[in-house]
N, C-alpha and C. Protein backbone atom coordinates (compact mmCIF):
# COMPACT_ATOMS: atom_id res chain seq x y z
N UNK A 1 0.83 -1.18 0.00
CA UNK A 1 0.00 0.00 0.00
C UNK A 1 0.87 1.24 0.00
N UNK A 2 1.99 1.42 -0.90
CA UNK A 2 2.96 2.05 -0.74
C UNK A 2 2.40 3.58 -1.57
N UNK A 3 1.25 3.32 -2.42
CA UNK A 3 0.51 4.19 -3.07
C UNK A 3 -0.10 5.31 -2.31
N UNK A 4 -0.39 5.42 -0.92
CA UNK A 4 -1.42 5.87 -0.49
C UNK A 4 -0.77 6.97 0.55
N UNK A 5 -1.16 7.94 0.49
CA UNK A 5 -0.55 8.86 1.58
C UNK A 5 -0.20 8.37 3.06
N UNK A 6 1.01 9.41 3.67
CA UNK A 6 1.62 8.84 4.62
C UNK A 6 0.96 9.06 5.47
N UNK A 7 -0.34 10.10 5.52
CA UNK A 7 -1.59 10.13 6.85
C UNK A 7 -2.44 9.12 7.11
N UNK A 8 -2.92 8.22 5.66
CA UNK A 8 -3.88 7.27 5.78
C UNK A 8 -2.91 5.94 6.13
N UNK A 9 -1.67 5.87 5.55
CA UNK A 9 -0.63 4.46 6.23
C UNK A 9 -1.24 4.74 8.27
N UNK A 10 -0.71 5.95 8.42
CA UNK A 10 -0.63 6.34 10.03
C UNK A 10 -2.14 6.14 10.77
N UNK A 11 -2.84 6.53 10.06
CA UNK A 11 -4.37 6.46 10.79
C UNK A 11 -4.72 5.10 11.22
N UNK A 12 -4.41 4.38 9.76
CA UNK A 12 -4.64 2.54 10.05
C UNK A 12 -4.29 1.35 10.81
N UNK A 13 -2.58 2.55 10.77
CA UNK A 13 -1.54 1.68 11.77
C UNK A 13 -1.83 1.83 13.37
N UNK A 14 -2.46 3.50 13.59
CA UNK A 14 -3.05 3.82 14.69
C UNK A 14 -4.19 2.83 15.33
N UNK A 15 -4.58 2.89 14.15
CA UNK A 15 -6.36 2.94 14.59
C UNK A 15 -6.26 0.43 14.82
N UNK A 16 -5.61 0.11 14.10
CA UNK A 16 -5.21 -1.03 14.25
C UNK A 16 -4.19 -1.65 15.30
N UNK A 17 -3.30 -0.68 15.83
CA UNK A 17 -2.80 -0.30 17.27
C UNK A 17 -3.50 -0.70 18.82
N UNK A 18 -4.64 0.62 18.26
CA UNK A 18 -5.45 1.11 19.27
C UNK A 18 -6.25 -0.77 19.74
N UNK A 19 -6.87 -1.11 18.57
CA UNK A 19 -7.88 -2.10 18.12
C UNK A 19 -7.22 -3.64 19.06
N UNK A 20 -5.90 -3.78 19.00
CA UNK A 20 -5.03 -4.68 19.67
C UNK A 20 -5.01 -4.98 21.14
N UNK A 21 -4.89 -3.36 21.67
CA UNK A 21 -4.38 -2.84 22.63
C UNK A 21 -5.70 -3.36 23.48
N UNK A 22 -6.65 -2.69 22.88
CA UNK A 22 -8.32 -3.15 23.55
C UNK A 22 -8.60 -4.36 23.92
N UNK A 23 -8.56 -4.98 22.67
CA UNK A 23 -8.54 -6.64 22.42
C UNK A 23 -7.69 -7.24 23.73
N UNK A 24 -6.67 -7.07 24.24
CA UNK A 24 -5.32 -7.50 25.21
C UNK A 24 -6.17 -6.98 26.29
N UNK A 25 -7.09 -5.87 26.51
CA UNK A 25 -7.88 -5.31 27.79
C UNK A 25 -8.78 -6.61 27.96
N UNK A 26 -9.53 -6.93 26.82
CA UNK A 26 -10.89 -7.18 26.74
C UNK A 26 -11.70 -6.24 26.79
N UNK A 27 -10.93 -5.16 26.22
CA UNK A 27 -12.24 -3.34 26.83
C UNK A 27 -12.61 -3.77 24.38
N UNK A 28 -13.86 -5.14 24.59
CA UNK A 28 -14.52 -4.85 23.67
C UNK A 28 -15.34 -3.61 23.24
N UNK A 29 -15.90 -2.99 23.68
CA UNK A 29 -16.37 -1.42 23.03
C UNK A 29 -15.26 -0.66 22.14
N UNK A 30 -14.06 -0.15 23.20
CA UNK A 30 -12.75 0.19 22.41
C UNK A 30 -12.27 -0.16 21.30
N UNK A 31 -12.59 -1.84 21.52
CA UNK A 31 -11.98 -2.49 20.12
C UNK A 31 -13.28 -2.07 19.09
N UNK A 32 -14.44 -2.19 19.34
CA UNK A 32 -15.17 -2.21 18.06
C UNK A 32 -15.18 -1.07 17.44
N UNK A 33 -14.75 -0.03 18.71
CA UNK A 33 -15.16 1.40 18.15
C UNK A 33 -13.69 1.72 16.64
N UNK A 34 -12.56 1.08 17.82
CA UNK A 34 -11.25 1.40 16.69
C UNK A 34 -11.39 0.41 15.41
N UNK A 35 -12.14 -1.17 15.09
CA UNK A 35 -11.83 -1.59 14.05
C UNK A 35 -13.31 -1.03 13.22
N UNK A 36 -14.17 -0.36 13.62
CA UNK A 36 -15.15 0.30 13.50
C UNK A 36 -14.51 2.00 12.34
N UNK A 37 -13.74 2.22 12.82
CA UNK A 37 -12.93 3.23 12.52
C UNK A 37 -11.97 2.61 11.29
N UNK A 38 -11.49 1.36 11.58
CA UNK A 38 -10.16 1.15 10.45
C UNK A 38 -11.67 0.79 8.85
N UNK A 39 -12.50 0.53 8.94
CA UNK A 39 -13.67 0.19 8.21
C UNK A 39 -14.05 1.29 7.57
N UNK A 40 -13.64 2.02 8.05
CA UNK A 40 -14.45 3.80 7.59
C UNK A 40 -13.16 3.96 6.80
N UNK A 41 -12.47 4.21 7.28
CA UNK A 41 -10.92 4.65 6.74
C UNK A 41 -10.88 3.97 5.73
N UNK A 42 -10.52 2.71 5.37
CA UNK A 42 -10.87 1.67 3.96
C UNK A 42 -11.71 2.09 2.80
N UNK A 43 -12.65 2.41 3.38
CA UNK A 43 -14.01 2.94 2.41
C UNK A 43 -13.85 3.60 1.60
N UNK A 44 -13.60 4.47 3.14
CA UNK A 44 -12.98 6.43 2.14
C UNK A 44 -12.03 6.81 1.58
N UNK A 45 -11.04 6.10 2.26
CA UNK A 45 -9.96 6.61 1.65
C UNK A 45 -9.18 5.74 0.92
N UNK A 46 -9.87 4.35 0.64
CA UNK A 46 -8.63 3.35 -0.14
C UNK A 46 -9.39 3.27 -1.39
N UNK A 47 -8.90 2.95 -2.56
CA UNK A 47 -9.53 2.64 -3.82
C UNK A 47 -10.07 0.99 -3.65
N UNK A 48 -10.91 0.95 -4.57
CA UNK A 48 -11.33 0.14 -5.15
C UNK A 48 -10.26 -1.27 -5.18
N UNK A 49 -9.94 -2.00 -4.15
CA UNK A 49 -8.72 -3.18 -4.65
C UNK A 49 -9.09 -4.26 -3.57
N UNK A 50 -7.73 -5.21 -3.90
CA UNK A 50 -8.15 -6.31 -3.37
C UNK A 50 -7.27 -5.99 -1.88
N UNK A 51 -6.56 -5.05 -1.66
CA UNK A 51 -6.41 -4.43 -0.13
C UNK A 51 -7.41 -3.71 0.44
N UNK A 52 -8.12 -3.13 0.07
CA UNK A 52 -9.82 -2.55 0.73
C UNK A 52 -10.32 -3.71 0.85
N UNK A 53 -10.70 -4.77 0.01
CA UNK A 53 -11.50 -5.59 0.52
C UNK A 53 -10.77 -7.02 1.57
N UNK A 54 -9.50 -6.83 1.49
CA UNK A 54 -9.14 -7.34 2.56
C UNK A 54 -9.25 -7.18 4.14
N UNK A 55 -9.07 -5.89 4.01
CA UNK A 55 -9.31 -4.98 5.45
C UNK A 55 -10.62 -4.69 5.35
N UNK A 56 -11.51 -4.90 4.64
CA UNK A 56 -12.83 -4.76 4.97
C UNK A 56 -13.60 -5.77 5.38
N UNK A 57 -12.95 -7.07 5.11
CA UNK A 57 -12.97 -8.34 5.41
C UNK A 57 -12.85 -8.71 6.89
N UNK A 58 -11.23 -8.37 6.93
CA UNK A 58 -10.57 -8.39 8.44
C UNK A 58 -11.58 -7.56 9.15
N UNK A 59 -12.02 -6.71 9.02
CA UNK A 59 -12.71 -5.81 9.94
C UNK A 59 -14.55 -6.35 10.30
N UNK A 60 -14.82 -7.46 9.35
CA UNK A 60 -16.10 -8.19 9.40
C UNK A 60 -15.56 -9.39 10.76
N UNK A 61 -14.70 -9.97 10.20
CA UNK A 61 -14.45 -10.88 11.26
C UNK A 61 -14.06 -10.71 12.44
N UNK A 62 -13.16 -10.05 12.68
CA UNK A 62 -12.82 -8.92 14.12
C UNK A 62 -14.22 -8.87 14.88
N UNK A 63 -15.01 -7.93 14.15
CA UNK A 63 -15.93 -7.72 14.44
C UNK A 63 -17.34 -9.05 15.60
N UNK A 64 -17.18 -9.76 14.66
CA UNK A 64 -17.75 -11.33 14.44
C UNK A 64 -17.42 -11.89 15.88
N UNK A 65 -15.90 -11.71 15.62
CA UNK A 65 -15.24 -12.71 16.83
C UNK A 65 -15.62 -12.05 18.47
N UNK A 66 -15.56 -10.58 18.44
CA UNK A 66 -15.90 -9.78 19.38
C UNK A 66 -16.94 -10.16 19.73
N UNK A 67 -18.07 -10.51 18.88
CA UNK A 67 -19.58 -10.83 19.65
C UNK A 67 -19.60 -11.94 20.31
N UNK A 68 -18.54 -13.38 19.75
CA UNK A 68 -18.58 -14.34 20.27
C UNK A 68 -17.99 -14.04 21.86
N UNK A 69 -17.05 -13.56 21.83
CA UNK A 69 -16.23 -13.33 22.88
C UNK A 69 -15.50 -14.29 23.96
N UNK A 70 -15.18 -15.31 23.53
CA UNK A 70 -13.96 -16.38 24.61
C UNK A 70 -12.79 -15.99 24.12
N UNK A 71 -12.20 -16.91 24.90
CA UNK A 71 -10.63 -16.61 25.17
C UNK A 71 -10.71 -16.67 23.73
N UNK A 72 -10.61 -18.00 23.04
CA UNK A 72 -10.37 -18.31 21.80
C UNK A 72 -10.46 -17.42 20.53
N UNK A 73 -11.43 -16.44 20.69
CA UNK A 73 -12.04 -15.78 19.71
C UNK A 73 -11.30 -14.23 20.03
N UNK A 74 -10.80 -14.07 21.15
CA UNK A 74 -10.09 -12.52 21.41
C UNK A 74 -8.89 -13.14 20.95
N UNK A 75 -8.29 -14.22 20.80
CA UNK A 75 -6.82 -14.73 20.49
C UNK A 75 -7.11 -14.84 18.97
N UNK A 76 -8.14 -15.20 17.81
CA UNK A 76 -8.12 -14.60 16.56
C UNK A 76 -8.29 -13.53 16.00
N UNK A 77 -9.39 -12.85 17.40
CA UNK A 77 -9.19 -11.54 16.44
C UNK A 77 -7.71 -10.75 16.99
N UNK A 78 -7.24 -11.02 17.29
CA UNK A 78 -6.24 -10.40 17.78
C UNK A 78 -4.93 -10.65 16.63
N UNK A 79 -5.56 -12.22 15.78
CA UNK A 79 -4.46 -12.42 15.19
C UNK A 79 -4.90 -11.70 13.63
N UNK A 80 -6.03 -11.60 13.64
CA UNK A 80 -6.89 -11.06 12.86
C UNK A 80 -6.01 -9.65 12.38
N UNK A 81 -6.25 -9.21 13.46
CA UNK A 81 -5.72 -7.28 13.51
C UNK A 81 -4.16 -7.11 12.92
N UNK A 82 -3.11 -8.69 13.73
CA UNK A 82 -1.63 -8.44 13.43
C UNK A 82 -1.97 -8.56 11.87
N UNK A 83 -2.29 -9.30 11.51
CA UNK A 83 -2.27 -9.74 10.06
C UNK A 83 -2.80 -8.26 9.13
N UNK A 84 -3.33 -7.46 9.66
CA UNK A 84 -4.21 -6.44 8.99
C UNK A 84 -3.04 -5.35 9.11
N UNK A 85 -2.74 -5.25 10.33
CA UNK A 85 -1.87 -3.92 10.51
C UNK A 85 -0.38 -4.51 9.42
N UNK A 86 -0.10 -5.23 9.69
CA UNK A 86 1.27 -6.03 8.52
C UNK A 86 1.08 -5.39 6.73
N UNK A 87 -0.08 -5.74 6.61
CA UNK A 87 -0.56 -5.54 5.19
C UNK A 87 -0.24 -3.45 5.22
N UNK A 88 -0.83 -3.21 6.35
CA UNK A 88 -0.81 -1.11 5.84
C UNK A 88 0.57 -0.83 6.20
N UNK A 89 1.13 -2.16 7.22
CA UNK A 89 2.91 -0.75 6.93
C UNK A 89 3.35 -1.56 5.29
């Protein structure tokens, strides 16, 4: 994603940061609100590709796993997020 301005690399890396950090709390709200946020950011500001719909993907399942909520399911989405934030640096 070497195409894309160095504010929207930073927002994603933030906002996918933030999304981790929560996830490691269990402060689920935090997390939905930040992968809630990396979803918006994708939309708006990424083109049309098969990296928007990856991270728009990642951000369905994240999502998904949060509602389930066991250990098991904060340990994918968690692996969910590394895998997402890897792809925007």
């Amino acid at each position: 994603m070497d195409d894309l301005p160095s504010d929207v690399h930073a927002v994603l890396g933030q906002l996918l940061a933030e999304a981790q950090v929560a996830i490691g709390e269990r402060d689920h709200e935090a997390a939905r609100t930040a992968v809630d946020s990396v979803d918006e950011v994708a939309s708006n500001k990424l083109p049309e590709s098969e990296q928007r719909r990856r991270l728009q993907h990642g951000c369905e399942r994240v999502r998904a796993l949060l509602e389930d909520g066991d250990n098991d399911d904060y340990a994918a989405a968690a692996a969910y997020l590394s895998s997402m934030q890897r792809r925007v640096e």
